[in-house]
Protein backbone atom coordinates (compact mmCIF):
# COMPACT_ATOMS: atom_id res chain seq x y z
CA UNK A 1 81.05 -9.76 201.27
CA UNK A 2 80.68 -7.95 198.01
CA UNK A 3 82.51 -4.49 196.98
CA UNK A 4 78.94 -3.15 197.17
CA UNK A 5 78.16 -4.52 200.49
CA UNK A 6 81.22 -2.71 201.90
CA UNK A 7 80.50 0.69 200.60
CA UNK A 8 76.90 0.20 201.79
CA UNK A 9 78.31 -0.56 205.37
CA UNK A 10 80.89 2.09 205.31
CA UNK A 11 79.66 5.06 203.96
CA UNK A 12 75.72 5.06 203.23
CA UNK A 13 74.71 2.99 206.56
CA UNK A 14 75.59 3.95 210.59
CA UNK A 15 76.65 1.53 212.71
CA UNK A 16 75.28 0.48 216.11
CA UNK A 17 75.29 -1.96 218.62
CA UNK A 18 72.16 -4.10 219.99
CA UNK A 19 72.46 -3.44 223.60
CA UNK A 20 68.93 -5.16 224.52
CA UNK A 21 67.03 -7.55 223.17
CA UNK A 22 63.19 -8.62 225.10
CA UNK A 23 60.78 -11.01 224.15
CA UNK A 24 57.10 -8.60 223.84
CA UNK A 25 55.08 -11.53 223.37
CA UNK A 26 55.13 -14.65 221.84
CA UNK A 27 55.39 -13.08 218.45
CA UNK A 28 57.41 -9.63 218.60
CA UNK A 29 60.57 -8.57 220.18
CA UNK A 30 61.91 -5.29 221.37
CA UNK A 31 65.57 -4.52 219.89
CA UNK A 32 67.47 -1.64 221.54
CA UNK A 33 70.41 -0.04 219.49
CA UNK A 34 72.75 2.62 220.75
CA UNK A 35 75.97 4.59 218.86
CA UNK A 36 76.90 8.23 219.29
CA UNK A 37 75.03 8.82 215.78
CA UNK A 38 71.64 8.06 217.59
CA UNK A 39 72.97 11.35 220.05
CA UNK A 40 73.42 13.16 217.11
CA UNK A 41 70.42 12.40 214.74
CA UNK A 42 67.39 14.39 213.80
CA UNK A 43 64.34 11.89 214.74
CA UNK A 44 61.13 12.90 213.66
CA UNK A 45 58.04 10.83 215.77
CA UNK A 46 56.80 8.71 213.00
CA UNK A 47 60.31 8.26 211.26
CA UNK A 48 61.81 4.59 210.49
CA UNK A 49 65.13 2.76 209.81
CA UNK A 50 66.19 0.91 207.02
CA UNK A 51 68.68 -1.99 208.41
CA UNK A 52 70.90 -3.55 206.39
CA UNK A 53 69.96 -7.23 208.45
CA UNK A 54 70.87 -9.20 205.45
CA UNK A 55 74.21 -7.71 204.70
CA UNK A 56 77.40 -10.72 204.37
CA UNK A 57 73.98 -13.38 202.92
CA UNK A 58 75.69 -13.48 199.86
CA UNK A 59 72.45 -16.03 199.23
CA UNK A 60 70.27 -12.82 199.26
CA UNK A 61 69.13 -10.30 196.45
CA UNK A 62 70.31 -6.77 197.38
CA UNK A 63 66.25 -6.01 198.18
CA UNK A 64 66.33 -8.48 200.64
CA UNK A 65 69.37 -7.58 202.82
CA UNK A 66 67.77 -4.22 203.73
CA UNK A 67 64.34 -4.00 205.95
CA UNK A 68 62.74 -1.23 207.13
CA UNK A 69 61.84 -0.58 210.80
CA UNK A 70 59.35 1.80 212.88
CA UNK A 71 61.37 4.00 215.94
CA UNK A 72 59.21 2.80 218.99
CA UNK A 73 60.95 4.67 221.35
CA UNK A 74 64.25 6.91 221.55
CA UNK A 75 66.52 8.94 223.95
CA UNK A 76 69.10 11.15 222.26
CA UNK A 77 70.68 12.25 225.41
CA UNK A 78 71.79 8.47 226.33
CA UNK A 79 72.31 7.92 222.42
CA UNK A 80 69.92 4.45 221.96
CA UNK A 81 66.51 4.04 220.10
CA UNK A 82 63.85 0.82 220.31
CA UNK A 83 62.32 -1.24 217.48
CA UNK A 84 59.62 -3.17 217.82
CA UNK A 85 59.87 -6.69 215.44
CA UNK A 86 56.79 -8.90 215.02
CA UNK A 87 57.72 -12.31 213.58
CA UNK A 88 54.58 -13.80 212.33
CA UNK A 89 56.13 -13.79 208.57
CA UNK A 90 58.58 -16.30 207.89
CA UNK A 91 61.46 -13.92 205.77
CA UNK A 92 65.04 -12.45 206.42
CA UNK A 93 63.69 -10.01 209.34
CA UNK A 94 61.93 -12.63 211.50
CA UNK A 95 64.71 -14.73 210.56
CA UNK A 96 67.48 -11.74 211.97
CA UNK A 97 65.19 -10.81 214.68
CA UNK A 98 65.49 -14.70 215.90
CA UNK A 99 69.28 -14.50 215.61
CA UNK A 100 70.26 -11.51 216.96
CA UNK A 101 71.98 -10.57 220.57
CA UNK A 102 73.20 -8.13 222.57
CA UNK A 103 76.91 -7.10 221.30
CA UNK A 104 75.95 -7.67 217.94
CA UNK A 105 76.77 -4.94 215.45
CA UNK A 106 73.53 -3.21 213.30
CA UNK A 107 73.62 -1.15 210.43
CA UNK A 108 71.12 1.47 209.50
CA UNK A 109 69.72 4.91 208.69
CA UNK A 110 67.43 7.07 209.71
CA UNK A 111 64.47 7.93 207.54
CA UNK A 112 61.57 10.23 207.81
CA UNK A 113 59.06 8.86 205.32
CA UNK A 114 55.49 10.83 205.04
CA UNK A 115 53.42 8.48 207.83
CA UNK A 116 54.35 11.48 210.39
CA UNK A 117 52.87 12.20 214.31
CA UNK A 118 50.41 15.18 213.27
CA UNK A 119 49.12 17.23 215.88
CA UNK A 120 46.68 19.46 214.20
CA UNK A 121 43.31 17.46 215.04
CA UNK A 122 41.38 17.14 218.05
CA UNK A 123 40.14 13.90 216.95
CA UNK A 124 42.30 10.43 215.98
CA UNK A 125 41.11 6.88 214.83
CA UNK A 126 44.55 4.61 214.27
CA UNK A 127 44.10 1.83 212.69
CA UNK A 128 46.89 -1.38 212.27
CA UNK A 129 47.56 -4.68 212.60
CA UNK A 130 50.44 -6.13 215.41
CA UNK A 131 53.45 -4.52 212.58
CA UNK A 132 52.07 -1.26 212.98
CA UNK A 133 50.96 -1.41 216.83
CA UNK A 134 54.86 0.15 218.17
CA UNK A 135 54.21 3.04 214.94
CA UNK A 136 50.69 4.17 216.39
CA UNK A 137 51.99 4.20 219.90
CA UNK A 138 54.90 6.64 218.71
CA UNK A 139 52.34 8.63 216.90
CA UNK A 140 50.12 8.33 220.04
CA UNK A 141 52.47 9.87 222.45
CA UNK A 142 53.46 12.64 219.80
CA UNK A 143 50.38 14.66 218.80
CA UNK A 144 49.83 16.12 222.34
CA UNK A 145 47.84 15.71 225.40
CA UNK A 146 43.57 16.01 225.47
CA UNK A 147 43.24 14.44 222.25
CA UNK A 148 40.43 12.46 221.96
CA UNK A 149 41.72 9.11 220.41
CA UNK A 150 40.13 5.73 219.53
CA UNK A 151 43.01 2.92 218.45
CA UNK A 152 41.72 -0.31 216.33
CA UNK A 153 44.54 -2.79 216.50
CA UNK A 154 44.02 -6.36 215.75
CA UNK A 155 45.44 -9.60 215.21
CA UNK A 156 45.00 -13.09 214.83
CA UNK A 157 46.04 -13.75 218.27
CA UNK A 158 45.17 -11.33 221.82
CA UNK A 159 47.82 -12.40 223.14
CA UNK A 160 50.18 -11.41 220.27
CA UNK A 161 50.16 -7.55 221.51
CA UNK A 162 52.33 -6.09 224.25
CA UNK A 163 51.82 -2.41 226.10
CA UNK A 164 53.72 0.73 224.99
CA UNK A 165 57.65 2.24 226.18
CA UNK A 166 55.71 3.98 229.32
CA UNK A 167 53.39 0.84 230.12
CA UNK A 168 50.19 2.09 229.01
CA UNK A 169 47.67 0.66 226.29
CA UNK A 170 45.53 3.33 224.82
CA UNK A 171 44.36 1.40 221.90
CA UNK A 172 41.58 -0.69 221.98
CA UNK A 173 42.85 -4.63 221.34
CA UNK A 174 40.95 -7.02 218.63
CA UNK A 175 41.02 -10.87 218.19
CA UNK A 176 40.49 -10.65 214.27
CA UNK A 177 41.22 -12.71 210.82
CA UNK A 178 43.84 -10.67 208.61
CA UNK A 179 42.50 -8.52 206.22
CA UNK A 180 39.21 -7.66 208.29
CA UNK A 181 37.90 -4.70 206.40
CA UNK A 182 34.23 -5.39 206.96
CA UNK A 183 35.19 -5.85 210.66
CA UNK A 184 36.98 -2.74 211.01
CA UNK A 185 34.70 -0.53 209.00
CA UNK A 186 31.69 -1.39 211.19
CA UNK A 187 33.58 -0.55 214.12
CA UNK A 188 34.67 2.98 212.59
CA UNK A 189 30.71 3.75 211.90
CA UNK A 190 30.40 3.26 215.76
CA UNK A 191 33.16 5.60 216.24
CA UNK A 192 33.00 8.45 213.75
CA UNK A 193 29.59 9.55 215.67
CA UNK A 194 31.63 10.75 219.13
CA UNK A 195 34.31 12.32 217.84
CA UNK A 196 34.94 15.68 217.87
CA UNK A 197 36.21 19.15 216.12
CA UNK A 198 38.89 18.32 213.29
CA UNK A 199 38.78 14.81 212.70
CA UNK A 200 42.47 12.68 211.53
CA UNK A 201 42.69 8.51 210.55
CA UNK A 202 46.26 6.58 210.64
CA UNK A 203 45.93 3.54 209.04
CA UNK A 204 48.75 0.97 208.80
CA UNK A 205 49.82 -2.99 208.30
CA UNK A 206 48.47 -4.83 205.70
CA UNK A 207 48.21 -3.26 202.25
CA UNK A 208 44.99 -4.58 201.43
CA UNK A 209 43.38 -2.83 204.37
CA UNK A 210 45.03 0.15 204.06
CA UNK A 211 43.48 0.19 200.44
CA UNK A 212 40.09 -0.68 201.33
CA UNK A 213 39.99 1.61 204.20
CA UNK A 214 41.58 4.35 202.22
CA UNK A 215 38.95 4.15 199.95
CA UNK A 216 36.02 3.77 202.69
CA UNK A 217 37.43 7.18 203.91
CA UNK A 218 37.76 9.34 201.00
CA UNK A 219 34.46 7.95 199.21
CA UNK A 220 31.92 7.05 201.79
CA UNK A 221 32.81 9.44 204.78
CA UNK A 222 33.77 11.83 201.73
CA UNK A 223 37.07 13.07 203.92
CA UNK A 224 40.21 15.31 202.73
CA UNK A 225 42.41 12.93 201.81
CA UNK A 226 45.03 15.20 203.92
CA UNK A 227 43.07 13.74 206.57
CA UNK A 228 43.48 10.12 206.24
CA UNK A 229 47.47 9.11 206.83
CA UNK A 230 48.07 5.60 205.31
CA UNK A 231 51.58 3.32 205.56
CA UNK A 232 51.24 -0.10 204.36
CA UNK A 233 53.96 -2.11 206.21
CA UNK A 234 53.60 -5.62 204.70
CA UNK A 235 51.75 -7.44 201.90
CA UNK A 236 51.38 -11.31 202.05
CA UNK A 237 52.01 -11.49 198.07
CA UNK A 238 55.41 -9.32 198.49
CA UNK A 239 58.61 -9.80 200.15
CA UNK A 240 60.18 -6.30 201.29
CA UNK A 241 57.32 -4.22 201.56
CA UNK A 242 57.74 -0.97 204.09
């Protein structure tokens, strides 16, 4: 392990300990992490991790050692957060994610990043692919009760997706291609009709859709671009993309 690697693990990252690991589906696993830092930590719904997963590869650029991860679920009081890992891709976190098992030691740090649970709307269309799906559930539960909300999440795959912390699935669950942008954007011109009051999109996953849908948004539907929240998680032309 380098010099660098040690002050990374020492001083910048926190350490914790995978205390549960559970297959989702056939393509994403739940990791459970608990330290006394968790207890102590100011978590923000919509906030994420970046986890040095790659740290002792010595086979591994710097860029690649360190992934970052959506907070699912947490509980200060018993000191442990949840992370939700799909593993369609092939790299260093699917990889880790494989690997990993209880007793194993984690390092990582909290971040709170700008794709945030906002509860100033009375109406919500969220919008991802299977890496997003644990993201929009945390934002789900966060922006308060008698919200009117319509989820689009999609994959390649039905039986890819897996219910949230508290069992429920309040998104609406589509068999569809990656990239589907002319999929998605018919089913938001059924949508946009019944909603009501102050209107709010979260759109996350693939970069290209966030892009296109971004776009759809702001120049079509001509909305406030503080209106549409966007977080592209993954890009199949890039490695390390959060």
């Amino acid at each position: 392990m380098s010099i660098l690697e040690r002050i990374i693990k020492t001083v910048v990252l926190d350490e914790a300990v995978i205390t549960e690991k559970l297959a989702l589906s056939k393509t994403a696993f739940k990791i459970r992490l608990e330290s006394d830092t968790i207890k102590k930590a100011n978590f923000i719904p919509g906030s994420f991790l970046r986890m040095g997963i790659g740290i002792g590869k010595e086979q591994l650029s710097m860029k690649d050692k360190i992934r970052s991860y959506s907070i699912w679920n947490n509980n200060q009081t018993e000191g442990f957060l949840d992370i939700a890992i799909a593993t369609h891709s092939n790299g260093i976190g699917t990889e880790w994610v494989k690997e990993c098992k209880p007793g194993d030691t984690v390092y990582f740090k909290n971040k709170k990043g700008n794709f945030l649970a906002n509860d100033t709307a009375d109406s919500y269309i969220m919008i991802g692919d299977l890496s997003a799906l644990s993201h929009l559930y945390m934002i789900h539960r966060n922006i308060g009760k008698n919200k009117q909300v319509h989820g689009i999440v999609y994959s390649q795959d039905k039986s890819d997706f897996f219910p949230d912390v508290n069992g429920t699935s309040p998104f609406t669950f589509y068999e569809l291609p990656q990239n589907p942008s002319e999929e998605i954007i018919s089913k938001i011109k059924e949508i946009i009709p019944v909603l009501k009051g102050k209107m709010m999109v979260y759109i996350a996953g693939d970069s290209r859709l966030c892009i296109a849908l971004n776009s759809f948004f702001r120049k079509e539907l001509q909305w406030d671009t503080k209106l549409i929240k966007t977080k592209p998680f993954w890009n199949p032309d890039k490695k390390g993309l959060e």
